[in-house]
C-alpha atoms as a PDB file:
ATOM      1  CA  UNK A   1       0.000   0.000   0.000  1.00  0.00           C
ATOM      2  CA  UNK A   2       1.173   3.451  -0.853  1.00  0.00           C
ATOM      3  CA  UNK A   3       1.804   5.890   2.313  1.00  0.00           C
ATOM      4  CA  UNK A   4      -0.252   8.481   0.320  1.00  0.00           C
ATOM      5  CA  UNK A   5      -4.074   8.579   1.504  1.00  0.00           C
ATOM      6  CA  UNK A   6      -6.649   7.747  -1.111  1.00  0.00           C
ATOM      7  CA  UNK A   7      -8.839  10.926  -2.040  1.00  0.00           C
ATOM      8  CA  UNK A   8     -12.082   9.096  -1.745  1.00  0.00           C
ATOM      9  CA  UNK A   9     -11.136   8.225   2.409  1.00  0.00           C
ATOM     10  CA  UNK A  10     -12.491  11.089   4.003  1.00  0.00           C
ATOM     11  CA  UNK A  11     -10.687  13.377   6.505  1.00  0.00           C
ATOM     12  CA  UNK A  12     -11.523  12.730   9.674  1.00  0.00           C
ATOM     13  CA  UNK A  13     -13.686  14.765  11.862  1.00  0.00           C
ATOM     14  CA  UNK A  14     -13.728  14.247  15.220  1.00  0.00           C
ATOM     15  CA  UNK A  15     -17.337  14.983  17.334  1.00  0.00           C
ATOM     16  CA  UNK A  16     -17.247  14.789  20.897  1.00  0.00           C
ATOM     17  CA  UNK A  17     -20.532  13.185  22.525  1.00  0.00           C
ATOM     18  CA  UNK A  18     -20.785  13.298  26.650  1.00  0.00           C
ATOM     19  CA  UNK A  19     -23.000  10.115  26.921  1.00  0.00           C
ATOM     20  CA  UNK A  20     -23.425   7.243  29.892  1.00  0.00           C
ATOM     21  CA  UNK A  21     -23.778   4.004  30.172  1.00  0.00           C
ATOM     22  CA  UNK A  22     -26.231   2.977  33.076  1.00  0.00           C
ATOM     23  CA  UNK A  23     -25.304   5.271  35.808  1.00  0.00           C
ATOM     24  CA  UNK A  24     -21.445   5.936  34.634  1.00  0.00           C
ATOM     25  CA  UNK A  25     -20.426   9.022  32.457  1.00  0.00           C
ATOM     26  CA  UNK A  26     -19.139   7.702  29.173  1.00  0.00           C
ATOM     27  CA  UNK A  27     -17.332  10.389  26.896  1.00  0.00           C
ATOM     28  CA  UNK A  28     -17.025   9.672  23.319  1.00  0.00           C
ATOM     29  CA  UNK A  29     -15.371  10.901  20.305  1.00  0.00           C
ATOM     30  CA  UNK A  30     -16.966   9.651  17.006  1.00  0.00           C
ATOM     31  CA  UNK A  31     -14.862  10.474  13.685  1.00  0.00           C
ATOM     32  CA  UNK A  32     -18.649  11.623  11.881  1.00  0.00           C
ATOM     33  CA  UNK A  33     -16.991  11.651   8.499  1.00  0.00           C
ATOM     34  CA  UNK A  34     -17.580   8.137   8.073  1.00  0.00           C
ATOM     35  CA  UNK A  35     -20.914   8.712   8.846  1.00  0.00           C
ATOM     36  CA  UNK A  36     -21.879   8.908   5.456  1.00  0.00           C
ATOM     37  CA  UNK A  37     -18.676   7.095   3.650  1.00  0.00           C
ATOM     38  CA  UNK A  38     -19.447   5.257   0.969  1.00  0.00           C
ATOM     39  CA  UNK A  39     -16.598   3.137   0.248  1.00  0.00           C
ATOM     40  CA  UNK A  40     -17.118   0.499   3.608  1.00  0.00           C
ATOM     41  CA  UNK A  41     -16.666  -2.124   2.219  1.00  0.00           C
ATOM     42  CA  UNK A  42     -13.175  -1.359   1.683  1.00  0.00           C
ATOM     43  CA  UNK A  43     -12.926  -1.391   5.648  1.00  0.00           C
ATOM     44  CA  UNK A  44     -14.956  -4.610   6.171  1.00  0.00           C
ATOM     45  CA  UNK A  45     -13.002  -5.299   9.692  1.00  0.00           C
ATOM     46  CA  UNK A  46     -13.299  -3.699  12.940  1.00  0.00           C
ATOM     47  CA  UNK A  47     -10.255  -3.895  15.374  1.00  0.00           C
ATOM     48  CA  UNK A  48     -11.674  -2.790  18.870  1.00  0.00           C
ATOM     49  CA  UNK A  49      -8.653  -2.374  21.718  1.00  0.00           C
ATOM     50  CA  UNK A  50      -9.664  -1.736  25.353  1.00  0.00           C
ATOM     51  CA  UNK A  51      -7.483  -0.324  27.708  1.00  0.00           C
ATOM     52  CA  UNK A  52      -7.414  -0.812  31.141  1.00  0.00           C
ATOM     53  CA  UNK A  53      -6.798   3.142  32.955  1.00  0.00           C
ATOM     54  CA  UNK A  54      -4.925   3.246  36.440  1.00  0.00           C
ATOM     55  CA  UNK A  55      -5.433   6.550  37.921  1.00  0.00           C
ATOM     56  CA  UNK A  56      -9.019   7.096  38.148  1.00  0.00           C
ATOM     57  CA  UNK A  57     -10.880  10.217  39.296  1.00  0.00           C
ATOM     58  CA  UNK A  58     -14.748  10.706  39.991  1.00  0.00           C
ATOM     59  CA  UNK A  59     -17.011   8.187  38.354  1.00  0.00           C
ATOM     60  CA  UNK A  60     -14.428   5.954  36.809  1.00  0.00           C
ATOM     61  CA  UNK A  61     -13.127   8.732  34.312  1.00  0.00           C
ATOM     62  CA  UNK A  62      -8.937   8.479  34.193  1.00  0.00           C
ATOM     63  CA  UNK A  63      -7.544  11.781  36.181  1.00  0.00           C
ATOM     64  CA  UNK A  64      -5.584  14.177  33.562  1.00  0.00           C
ATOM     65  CA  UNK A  65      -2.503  12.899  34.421  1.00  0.00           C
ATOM     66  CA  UNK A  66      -3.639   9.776  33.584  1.00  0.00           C
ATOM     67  CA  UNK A  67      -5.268  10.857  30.194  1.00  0.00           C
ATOM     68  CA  UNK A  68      -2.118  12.384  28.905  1.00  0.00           C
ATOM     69  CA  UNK A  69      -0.639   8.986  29.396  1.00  0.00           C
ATOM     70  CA  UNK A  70      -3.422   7.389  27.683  1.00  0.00           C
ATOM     71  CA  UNK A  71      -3.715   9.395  24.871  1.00  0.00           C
ATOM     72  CA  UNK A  72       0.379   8.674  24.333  1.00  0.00           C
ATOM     73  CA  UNK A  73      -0.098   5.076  24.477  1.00  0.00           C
ATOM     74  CA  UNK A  74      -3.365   5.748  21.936  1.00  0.00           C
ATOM     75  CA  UNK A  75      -0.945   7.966  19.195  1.00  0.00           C
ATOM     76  CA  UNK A  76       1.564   5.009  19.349  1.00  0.00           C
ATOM     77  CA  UNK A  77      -1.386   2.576  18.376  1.00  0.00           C
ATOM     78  CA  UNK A  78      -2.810   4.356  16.081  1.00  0.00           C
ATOM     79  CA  UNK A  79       0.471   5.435  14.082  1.00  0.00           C
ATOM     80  CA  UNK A  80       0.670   1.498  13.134  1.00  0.00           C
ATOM     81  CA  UNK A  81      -3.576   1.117  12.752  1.00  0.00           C
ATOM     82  CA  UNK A  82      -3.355   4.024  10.530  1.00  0.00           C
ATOM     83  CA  UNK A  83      -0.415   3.263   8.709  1.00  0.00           C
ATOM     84  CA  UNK A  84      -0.400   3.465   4.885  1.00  0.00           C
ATOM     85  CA  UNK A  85      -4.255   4.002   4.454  1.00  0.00           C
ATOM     86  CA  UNK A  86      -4.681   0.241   6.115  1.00  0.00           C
ATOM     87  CA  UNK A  87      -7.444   2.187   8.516  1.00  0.00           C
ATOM     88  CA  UNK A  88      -9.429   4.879   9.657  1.00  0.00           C
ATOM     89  CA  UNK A  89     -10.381   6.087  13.327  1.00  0.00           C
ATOM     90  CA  UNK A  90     -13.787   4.968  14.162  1.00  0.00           C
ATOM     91  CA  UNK A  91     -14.289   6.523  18.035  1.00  0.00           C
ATOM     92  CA  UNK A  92     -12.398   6.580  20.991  1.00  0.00           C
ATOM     93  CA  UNK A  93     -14.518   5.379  24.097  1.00  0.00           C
ATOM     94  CA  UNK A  94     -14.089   6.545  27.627  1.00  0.00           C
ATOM     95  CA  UNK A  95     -16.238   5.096  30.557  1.00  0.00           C
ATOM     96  CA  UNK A  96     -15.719   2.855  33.410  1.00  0.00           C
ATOM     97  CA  UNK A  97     -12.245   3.096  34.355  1.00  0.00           C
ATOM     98  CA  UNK A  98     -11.796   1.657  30.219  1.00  0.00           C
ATOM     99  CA  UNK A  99     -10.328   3.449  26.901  1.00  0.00           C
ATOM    100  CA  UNK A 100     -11.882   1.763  23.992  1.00  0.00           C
ATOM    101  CA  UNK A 101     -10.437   2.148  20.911  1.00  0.00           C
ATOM    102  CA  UNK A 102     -11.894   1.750  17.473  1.00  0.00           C
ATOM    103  CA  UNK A 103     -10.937   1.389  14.368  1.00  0.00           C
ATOM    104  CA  UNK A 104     -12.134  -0.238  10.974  1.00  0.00           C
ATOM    105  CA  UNK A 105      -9.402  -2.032   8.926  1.00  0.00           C
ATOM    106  CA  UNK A 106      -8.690  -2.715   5.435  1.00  0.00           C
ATOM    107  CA  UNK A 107      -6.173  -5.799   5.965  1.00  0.00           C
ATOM    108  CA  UNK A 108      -6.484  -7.479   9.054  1.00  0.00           C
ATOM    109  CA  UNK A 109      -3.248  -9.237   8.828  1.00  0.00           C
ATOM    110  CA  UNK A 110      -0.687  -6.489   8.956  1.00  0.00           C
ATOM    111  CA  UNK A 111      -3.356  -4.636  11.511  1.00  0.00           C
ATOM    112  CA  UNK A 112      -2.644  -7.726  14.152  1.00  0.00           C
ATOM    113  CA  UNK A 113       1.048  -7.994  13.386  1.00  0.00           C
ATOM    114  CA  UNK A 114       1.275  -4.475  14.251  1.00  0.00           C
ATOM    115  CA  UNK A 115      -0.859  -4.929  17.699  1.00  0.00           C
ATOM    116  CA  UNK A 116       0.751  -8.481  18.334  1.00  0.00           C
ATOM    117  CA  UNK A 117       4.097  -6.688  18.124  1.00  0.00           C
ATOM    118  CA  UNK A 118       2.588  -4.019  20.662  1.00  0.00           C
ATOM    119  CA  UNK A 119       0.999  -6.254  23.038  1.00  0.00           C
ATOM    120  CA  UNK A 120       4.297  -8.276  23.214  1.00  0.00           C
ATOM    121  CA  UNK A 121       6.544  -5.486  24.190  1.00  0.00           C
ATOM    122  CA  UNK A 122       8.045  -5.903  27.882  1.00  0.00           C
ATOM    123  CA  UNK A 123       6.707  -3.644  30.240  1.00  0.00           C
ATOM    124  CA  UNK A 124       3.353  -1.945  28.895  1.00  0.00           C
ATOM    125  CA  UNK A 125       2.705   1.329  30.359  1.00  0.00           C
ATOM    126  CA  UNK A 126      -0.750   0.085  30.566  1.00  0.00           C
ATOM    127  CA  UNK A 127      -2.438  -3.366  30.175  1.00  0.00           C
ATOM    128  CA  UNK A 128      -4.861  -3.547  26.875  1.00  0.00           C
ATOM    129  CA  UNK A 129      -5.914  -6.429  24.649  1.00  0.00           C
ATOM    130  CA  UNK A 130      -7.673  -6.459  21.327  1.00  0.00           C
ATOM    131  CA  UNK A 131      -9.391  -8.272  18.769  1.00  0.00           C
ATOM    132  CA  UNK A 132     -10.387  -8.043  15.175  1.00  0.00           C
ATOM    133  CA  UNK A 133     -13.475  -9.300  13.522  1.00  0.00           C
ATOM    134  CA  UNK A 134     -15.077  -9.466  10.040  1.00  0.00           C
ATOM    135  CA  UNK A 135     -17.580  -6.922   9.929  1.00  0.00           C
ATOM    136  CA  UNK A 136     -18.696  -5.790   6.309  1.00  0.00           C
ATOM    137  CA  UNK A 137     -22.227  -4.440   7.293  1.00  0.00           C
ATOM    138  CA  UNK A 138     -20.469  -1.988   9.436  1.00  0.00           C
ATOM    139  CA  UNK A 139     -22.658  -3.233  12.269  1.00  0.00           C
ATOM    140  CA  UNK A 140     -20.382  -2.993  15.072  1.00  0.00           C
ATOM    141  CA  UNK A 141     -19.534   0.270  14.191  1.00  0.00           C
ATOM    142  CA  UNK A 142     -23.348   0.901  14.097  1.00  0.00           C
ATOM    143  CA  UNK A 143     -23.490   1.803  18.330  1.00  0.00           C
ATOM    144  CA  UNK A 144     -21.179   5.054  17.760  1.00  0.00           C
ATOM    145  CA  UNK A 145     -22.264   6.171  14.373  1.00  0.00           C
ATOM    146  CA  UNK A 146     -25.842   6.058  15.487  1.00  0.00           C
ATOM    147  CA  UNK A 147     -24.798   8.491  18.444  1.00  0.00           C
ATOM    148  CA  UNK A 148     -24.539  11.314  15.928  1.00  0.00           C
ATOM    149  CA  UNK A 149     -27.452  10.589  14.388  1.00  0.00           C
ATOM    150  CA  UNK A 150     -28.839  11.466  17.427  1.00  0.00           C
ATOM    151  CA  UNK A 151     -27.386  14.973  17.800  1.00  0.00           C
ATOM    152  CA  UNK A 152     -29.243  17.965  16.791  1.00  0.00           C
ATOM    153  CA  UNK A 153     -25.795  19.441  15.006  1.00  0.00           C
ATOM    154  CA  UNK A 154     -26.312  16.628  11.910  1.00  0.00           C
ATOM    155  CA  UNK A 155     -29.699  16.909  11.245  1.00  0.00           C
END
């Protein structure tokens, strides 16, 4: 694959949605231009990492120490996700004393040689696992893109 991005993969846009699930504040970020991207099928897999957070403030959100920590661990994943147009950023899921990551994936192979390579490294600054799955409906992805629309500022 080329390091250049294909026109037709949209820019992302990142929309920030203060949600919950049950009783616990869930903040998530939602990349709405794949909203309505037309070329899925080209990312018919869904990788989904979740991240286990250590320093935790009020209701299970990480403290901002913690975040900046997170969100390093997050650029270093998503530098090899994103690499050479092999993915695109689905949404970034905070709740529960968890980070979930999402992305949807073009090859799955060099996506879980990347995170295989990751997940072996000695020492983790934080413990996280993953997994991939086959997904060319888009309906995992279905939970986050629905969120926007939902909200008032895309209809």
């Amino acid at each position: 694959m080329s390091s250049e991005i294909p026109d037709w993969i949209p820019s992302p846009y990142y929309t920030l949605i203060n949600s919950s699930r049950g009783n616990d504040p869930a903040v998530i970020v939602v990349n709405s231009a794949l909203r309505l991207f037309v070329r899925r099928e080209y990312f018919a897999w869904q990788a989904n990492l979740q991240l286990t957070c250590k320093g935790l403030g009020a209701n299970g959100m990480p403290t901002s120490e913690e975040g900046a920590i997170l969100n390093s661990l997050e650029d270093s994943i998503s530098g090899g996700v994103l690499n050479a147009s092999n993915g695109v950023f689905l949404a970034k899921v905070t709740c529960r004393g968890q980070r979930e990551l999402k992305y949807r994936v073009h090859d799955p192979e060099i996506t879980n040689t990347f995170l295989k390579a990751m997940t072996s490294l000695p020492n983790p600054i934080r413990e996280w696992e993953y997994r991939i799955e086959h997904d060319p409906e888009w309906s995992l992805a279905h939970p986050e893109l629905s969120l926007l629309e939902r909200d008032p500022r895309f209809n």
